[in-house]
N, C-alpha and C. Protein backbone atom coordinates (compact mmCIF):
# COMPACT_ATOMS: atom_id res chain seq x y z
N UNK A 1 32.44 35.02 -2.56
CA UNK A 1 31.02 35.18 -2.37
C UNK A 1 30.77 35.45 -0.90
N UNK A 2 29.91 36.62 -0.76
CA UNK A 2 29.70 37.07 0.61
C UNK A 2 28.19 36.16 1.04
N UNK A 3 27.98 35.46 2.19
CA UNK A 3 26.88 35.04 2.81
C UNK A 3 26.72 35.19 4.27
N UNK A 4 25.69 36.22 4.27
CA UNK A 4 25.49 36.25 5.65
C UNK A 4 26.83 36.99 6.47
N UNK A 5 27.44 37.85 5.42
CA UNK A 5 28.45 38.59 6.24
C UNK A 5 30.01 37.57 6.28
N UNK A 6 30.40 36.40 5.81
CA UNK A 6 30.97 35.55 5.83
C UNK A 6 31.18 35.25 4.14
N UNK A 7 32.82 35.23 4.31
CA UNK A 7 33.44 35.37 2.60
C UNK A 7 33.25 34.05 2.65
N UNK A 8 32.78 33.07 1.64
CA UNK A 8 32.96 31.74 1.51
C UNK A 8 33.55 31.28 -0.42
N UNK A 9 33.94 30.37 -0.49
CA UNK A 9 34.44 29.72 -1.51
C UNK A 9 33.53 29.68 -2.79
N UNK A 10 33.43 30.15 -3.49
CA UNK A 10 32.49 29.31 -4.49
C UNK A 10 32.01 27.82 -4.59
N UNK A 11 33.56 27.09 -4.20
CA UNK A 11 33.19 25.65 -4.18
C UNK A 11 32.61 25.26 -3.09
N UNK A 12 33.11 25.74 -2.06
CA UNK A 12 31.93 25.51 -0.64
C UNK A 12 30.92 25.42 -0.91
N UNK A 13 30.14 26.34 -1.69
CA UNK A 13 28.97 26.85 -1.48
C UNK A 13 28.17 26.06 -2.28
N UNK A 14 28.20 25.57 -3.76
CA UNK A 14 28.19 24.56 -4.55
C UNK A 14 27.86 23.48 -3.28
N UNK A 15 28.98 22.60 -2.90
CA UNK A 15 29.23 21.58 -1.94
C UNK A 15 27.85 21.93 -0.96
N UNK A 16 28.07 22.96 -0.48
CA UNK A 16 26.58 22.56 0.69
C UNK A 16 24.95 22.59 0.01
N UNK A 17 25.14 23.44 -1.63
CA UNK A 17 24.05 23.02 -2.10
C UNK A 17 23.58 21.58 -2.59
N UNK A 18 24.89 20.94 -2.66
CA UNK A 18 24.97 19.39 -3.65
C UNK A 18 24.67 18.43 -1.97
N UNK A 19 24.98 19.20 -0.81
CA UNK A 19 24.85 18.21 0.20
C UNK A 19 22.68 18.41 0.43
N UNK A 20 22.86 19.97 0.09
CA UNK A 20 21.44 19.90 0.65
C UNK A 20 20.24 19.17 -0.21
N UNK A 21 20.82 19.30 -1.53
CA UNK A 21 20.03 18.94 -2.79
C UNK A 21 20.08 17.19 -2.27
N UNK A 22 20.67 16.68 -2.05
CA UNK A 22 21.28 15.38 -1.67
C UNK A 22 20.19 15.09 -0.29
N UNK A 23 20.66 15.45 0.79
CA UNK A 23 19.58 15.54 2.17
C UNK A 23 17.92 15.51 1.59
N UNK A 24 17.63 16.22 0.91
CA UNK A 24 16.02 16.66 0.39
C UNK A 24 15.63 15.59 -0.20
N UNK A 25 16.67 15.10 -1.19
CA UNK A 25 16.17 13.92 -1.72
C UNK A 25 16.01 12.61 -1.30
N UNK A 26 16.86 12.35 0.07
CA UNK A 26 17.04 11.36 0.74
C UNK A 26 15.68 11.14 1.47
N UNK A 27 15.42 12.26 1.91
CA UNK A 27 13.66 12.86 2.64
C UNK A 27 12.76 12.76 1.62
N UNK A 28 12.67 13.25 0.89
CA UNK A 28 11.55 13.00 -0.26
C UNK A 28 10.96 11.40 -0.54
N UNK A 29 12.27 10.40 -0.76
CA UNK A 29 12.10 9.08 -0.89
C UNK A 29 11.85 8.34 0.23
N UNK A 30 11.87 8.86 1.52
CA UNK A 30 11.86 8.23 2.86
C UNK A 30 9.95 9.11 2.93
N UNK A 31 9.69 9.77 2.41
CA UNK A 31 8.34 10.35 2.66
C UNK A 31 7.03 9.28 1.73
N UNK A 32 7.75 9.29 0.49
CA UNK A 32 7.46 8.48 -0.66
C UNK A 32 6.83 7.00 -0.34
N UNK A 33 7.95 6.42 1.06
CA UNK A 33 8.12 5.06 1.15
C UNK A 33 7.09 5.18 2.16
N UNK A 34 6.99 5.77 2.69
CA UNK A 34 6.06 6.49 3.87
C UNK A 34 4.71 5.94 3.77
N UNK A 35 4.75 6.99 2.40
CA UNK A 35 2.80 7.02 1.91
C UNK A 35 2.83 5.73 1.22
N UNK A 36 3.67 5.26 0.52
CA UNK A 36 3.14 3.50 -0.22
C UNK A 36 2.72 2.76 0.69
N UNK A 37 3.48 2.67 1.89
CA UNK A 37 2.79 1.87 3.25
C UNK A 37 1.49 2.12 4.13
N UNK A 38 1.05 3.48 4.25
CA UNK A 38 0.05 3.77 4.23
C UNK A 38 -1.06 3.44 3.38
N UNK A 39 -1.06 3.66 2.49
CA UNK A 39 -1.89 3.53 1.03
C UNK A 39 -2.00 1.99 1.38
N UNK A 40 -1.06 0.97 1.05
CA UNK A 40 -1.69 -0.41 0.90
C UNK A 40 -2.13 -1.08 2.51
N UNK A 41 -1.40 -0.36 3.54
CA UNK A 41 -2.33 -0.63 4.38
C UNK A 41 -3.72 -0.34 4.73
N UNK A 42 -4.27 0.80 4.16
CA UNK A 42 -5.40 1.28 4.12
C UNK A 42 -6.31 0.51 2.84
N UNK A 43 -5.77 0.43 2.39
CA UNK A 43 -6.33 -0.86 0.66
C UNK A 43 -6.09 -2.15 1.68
N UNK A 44 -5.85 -2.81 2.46
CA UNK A 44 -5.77 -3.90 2.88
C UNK A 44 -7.10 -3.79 3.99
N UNK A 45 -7.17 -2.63 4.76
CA UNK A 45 -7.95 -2.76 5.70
C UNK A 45 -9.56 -2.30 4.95
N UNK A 46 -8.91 -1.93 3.39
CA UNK A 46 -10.41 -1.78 3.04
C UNK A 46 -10.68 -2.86 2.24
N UNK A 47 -10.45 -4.18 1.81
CA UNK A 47 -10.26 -5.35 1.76
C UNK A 47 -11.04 -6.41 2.82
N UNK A 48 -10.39 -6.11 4.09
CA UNK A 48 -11.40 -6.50 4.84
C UNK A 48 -12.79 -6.29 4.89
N UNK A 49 -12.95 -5.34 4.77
CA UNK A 49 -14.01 -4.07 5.38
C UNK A 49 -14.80 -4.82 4.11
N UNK A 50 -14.51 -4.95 3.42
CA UNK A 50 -15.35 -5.68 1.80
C UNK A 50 -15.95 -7.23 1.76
N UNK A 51 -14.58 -7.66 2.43
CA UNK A 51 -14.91 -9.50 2.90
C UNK A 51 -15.70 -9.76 4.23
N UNK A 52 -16.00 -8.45 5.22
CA UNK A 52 -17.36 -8.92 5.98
C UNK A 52 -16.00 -9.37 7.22
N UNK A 53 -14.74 -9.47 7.75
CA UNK A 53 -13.95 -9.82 8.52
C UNK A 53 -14.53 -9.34 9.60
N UNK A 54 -14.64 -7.96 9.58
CA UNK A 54 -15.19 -6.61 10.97
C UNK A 54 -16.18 -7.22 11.64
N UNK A 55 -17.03 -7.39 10.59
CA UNK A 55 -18.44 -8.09 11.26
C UNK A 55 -18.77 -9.06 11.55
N UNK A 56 -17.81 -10.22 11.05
CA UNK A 56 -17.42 -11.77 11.58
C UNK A 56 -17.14 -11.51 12.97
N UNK A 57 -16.14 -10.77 13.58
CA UNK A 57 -15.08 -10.21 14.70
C UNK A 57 -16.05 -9.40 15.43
N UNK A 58 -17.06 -8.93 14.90
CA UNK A 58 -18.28 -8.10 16.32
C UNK A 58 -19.08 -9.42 16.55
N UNK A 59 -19.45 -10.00 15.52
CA UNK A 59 -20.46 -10.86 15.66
C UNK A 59 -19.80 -12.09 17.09
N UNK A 60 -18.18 -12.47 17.00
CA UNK A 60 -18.32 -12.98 17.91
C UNK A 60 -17.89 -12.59 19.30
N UNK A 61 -17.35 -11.41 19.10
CA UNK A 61 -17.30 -10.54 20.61
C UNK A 61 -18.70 -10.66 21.01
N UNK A 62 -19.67 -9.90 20.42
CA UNK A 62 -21.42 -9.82 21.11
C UNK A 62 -21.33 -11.55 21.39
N UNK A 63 -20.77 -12.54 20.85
CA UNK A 63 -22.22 -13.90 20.80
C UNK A 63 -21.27 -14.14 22.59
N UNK A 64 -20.21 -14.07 22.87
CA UNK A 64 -19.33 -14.13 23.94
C UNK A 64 -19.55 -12.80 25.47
N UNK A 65 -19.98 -12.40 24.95
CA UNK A 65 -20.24 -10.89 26.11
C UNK A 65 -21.84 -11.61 26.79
């Protein structure tokens, strides 16, 4: 098999698709893990935002200033 001007193996070529298919997926699940942490941190800070915390936390910065 010719690539890019360069005779390569059949099985090579296989091999760097099984490495790349492999790499992508390693990224995909590291992206995955990414956004779950996002997401419940943003559900946590909108949690607060629900229980009145924000405005407990201005209320006593202003009563102190």
């Amino acid at each position: 098999m010719d690539l890019f001007g360069f005779s390569i193996p059949l099985w090579a070529f296989f091999l760097i698709i099984i490495v790349i298919i492999f790499l992508a997926w390693k990224l995909i699940k590291f992206a995955i893990k990414v956004l779950i942490i996002i997401i419940v941190f943003f559900v946590i800070l909108i949690g607060l935002d629900f229980v009145g915390v924000f405005d407990w936390i201005s209320e006593i910065i202003a009563l102190f200033m």
